[in-house]
Protein backbone atom coordinates (compact mmCIF):
# COMPACT_ATOMS: atom_id res chain seq x y z
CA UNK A 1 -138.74 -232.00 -46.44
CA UNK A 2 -136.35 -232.34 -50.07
CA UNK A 3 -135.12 -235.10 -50.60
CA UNK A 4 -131.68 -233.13 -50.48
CA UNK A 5 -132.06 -231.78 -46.80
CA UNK A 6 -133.03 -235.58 -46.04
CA UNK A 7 -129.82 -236.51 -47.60
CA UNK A 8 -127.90 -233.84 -45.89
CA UNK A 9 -129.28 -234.81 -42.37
CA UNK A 10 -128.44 -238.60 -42.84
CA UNK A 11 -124.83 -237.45 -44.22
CA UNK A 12 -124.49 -235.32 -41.05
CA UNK A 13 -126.21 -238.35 -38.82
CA UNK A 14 -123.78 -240.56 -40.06
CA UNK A 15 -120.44 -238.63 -39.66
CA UNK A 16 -121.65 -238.11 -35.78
CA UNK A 17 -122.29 -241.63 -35.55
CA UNK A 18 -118.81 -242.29 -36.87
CA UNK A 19 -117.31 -239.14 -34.60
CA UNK A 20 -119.18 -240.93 -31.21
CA UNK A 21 -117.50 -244.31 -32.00
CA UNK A 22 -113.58 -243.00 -32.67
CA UNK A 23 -113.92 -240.82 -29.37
CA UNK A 24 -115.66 -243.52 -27.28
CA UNK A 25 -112.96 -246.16 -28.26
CA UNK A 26 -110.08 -242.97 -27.88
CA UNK A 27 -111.85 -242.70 -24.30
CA UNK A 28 -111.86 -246.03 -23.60
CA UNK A 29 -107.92 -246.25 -24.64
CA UNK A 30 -107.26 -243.28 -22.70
CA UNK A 31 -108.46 -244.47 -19.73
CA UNK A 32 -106.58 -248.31 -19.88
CA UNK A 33 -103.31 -246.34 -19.93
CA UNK A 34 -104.31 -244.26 -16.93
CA UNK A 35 -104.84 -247.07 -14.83
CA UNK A 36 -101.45 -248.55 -14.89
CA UNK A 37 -100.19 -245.32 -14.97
CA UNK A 38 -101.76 -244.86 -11.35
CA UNK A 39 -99.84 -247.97 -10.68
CA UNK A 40 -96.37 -246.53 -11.52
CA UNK A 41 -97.07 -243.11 -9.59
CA UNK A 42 -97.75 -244.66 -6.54
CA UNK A 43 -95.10 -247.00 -6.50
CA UNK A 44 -92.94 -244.08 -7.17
CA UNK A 45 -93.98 -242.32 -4.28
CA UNK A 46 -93.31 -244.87 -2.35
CA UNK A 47 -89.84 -245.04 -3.42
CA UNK A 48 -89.50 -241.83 -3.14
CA UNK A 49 -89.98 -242.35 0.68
CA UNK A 50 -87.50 -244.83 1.00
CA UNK A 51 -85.12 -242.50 -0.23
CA UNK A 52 -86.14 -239.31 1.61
CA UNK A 53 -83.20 -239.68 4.34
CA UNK A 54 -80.86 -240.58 1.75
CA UNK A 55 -77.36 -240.19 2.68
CA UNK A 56 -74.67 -241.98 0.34
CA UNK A 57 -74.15 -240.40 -2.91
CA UNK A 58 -75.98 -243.54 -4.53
CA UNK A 59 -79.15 -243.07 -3.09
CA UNK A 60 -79.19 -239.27 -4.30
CA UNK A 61 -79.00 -240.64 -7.33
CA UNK A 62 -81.37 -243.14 -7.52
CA UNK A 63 -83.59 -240.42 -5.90
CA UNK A 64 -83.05 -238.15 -8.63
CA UNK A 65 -84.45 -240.99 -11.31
CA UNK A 66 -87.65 -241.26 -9.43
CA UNK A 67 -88.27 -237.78 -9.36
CA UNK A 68 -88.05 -237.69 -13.03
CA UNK A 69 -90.18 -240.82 -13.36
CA UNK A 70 -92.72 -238.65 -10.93
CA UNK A 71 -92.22 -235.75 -13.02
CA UNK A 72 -93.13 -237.44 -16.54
CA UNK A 73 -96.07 -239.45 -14.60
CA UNK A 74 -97.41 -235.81 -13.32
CA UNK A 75 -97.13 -234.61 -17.53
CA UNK A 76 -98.43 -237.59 -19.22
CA UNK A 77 -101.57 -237.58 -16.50
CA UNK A 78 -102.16 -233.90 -17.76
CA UNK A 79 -101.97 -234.70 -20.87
CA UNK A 80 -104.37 -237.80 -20.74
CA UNK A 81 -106.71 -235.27 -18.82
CA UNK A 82 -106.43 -232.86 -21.50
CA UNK A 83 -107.08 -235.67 -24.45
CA UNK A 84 -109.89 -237.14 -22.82
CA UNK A 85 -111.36 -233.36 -22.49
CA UNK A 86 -110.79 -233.53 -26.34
CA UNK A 87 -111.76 -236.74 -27.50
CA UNK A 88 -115.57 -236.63 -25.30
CA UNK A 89 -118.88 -235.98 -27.50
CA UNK A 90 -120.33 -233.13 -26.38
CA UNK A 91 -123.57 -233.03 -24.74
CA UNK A 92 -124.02 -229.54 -24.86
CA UNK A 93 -127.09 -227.97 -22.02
CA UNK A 94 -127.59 -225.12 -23.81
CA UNK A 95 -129.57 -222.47 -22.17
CA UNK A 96 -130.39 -218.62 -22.84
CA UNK A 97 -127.90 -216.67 -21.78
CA UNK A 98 -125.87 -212.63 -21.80
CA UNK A 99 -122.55 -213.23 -23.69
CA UNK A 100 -121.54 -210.15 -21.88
CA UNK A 101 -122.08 -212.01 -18.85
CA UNK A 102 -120.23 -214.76 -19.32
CA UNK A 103 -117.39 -212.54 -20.78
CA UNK A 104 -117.08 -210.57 -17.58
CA UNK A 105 -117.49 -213.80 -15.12
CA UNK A 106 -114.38 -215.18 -17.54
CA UNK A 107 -111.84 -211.51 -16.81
CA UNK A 108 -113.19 -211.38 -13.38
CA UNK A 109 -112.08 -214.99 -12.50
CA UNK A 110 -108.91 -214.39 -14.50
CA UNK A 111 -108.04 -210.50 -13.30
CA UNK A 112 -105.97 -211.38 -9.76
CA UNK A 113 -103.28 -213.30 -12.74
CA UNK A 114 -103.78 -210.92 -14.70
CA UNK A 115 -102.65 -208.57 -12.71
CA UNK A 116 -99.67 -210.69 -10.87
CA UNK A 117 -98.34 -210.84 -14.88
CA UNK A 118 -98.38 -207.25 -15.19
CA UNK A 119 -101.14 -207.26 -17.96
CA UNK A 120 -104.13 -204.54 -18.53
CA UNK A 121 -107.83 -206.07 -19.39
CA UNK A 122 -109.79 -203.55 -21.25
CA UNK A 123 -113.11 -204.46 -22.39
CA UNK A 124 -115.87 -203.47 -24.51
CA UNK A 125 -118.81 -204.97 -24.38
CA UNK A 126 -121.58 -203.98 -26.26
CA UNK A 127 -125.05 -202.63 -24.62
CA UNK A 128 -127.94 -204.70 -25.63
CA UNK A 129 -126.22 -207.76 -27.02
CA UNK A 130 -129.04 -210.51 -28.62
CA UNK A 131 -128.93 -213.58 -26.39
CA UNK A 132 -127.59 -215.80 -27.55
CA UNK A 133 -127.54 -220.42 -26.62
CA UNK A 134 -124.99 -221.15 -24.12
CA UNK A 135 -123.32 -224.59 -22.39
CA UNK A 136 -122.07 -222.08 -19.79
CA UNK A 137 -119.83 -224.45 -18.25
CA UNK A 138 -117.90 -225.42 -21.57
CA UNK A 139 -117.92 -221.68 -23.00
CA UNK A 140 -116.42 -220.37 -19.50
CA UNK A 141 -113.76 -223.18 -19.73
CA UNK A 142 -113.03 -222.45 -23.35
CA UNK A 143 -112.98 -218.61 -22.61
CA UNK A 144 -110.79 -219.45 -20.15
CA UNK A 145 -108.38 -220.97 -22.70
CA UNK A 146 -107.83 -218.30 -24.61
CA UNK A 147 -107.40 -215.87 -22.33
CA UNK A 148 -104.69 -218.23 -20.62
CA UNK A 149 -102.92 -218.35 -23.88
CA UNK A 150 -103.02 -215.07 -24.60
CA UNK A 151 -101.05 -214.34 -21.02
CA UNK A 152 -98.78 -217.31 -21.81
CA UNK A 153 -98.01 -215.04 -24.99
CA UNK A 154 -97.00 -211.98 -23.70
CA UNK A 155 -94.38 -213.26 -20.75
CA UNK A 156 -93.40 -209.49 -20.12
CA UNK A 157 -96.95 -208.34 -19.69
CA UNK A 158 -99.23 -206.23 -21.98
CA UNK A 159 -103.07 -205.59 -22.72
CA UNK A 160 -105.28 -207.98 -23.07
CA UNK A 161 -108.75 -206.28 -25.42
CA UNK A 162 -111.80 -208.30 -24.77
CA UNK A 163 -114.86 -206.80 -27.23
CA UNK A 164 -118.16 -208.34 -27.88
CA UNK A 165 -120.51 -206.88 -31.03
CA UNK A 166 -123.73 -207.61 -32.68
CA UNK A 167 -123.62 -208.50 -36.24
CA UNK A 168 -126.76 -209.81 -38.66
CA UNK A 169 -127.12 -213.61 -38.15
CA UNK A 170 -125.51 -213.23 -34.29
CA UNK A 171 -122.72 -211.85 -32.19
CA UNK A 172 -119.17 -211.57 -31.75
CA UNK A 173 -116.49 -211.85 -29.41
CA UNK A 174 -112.94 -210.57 -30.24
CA UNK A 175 -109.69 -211.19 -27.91
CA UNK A 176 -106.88 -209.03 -28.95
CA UNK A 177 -103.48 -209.67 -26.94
CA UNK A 178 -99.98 -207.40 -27.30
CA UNK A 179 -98.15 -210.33 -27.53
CA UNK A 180 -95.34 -211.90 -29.10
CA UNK A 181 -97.70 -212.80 -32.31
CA UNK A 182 -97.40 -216.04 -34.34
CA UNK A 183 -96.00 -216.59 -37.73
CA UNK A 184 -98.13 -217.93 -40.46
CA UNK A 185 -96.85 -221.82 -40.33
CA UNK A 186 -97.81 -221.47 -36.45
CA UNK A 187 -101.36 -220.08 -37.39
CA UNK A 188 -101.96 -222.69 -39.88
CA UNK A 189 -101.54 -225.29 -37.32
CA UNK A 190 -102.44 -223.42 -34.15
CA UNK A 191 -105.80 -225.89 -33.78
CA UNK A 192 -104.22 -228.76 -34.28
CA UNK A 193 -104.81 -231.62 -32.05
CA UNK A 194 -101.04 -232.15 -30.43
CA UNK A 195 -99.18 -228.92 -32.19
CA UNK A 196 -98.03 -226.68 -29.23
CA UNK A 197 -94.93 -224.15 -29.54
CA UNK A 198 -94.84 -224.70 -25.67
CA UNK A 199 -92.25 -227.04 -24.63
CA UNK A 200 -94.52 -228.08 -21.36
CA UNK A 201 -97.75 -227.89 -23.40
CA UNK A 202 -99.83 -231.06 -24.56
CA UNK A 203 -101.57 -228.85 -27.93
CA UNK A 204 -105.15 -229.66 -27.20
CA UNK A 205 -106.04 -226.64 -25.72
CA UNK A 206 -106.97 -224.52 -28.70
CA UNK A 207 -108.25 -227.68 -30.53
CA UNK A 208 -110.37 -228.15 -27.66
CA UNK A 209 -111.62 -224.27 -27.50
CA UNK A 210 -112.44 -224.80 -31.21
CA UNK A 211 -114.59 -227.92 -30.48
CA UNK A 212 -116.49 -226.50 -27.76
CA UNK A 213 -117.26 -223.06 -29.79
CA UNK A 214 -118.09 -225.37 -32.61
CA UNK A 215 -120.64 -227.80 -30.85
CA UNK A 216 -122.37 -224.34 -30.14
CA UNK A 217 -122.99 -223.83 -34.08
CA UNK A 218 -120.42 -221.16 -33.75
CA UNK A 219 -117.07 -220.50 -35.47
CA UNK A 220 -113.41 -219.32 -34.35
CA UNK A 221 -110.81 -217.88 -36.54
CA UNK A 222 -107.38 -215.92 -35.84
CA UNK A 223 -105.56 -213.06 -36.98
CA UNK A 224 -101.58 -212.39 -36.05
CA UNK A 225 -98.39 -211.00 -36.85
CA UNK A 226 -94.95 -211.52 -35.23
CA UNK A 227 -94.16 -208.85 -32.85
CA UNK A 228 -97.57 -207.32 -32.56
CA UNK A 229 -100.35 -209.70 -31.00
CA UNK A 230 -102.35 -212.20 -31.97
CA UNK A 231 -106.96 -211.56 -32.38
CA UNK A 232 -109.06 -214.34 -32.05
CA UNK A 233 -112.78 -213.88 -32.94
CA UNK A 234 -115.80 -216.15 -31.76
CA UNK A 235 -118.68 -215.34 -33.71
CA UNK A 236 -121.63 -217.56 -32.37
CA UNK A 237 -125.48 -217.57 -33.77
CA UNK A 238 -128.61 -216.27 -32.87
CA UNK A 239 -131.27 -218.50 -31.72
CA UNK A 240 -133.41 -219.85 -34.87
CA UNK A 241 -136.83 -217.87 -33.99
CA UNK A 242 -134.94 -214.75 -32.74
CA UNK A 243 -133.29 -215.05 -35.98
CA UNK A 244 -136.15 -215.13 -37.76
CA UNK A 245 -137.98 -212.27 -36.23
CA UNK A 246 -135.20 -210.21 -37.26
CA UNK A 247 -135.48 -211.28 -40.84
CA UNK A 248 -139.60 -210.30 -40.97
């Protein structure tokens, strides 16, 4: 091996060494604040018993500021959930797998909302698509993702496009929504960690989809306009030696 690739691999060694230790103390932080969080939501339910058969106009209202205490409990638990979902290294149990598969497991679980939202899933999925190295768990959850956002997008209903292709070095899959579109500040910062145009939403969603598609070796990128819709594109790689037979 050069003496450059050895370099290389103990640069990359060292930033994943660095990565593990930031998201294992993140975890650890993350999980200190949930258990006294636990605390206050149960004591909160409990008050909220006390005051179920409230009657004096008092009591309403002291009922009324626990149920917002609940309500804030309920969002910063979700959001805890979601950071911890971010923050974990990712142990990925990659087996060989039928994009095209996992694509139509993804609409399938997703088509009954779909369909309650008044929006159209069209797909085209390529015949004969390489296989490809899968976590099938994480890649269904970060399918599922995108395909969430892209009904939170279009409120009114639309069509959702879901096409998967072969190109040289691997294959693609392409999302294409008729939705309300994003302005280019919004798609600069779309995967950052905590950015979210959704006043309910904790931002780690995306950020998280990107992480996933990126522990597979793969890449995500965007493409939007205001108005129109909004593509994103997973391209992920072909195995090394199927890779290589394709290059002899």
């Amino acid at each position: 091996m050069a003496p450059t690739d050895t370099k290389t691999q103990d640069d990359r060694q060292r930033l994943v060494d660095q990565y593990t230790e930031i998201a294992r103390i993140a975890g650890a932080l993350a999980h200190e604040i949930k258990n006294p969080l636990s605390t206050i939501r149960l004591n909160m339910e409990l008050l909220a018993e006390d005051f179920a058969n409230c009657e004096s106009q008092r009591e309403r209202r002291a009922l009324a500021k626990v149920e917002v205490v609940q309500r804030e409990c309920r969002r910063l638990q979700e959001l805890l959930d979601n950071f911890l979902s971010f923050a974990k290294v990712r142990r990925l149990n990659q087996e060989p797998s039928n994009l095209n598969l996992q694509v139509k497991q993804a609409i399938d679980f997703f088509r009954p909302k779909a369909a309650g939202a008044g929006i159209e899933i069209v797909d085209y999925l390529a015949p004969d698509l390489p296989t490809v190295l899968l976590d099938r768990e994480s890649f269904h959850g970060a399918l599922l993702n995108l395909v969430l956002n892209a009904e939170q997008a279009m409120p009114h209903g639309g069509q959702l496009v879901v096409r998967t292709s072969a190109v040289g070095d691997g294959v693609v899959l392409d999302l294409i929504d008729t939705g309300c579109g994003m302005d280019k500040e919004t798609q600069a910062k779309v995967f950052d960690a905590f950015f979210s145009t959704k006043g309910s939403g904790s931002g780690l969603g995306l950020p998280t989809t990107r992480k996933i598609i990126e522990a597979h070796g793969g890449s995500i990128s965007l493409q939007s306009e205001l108005g129109r819709g909004t593509q994103f594109t997973i391209k992920l790689p072909l195995p090394p030696r199927l890779e290589a037979a394709r290059e002899t």
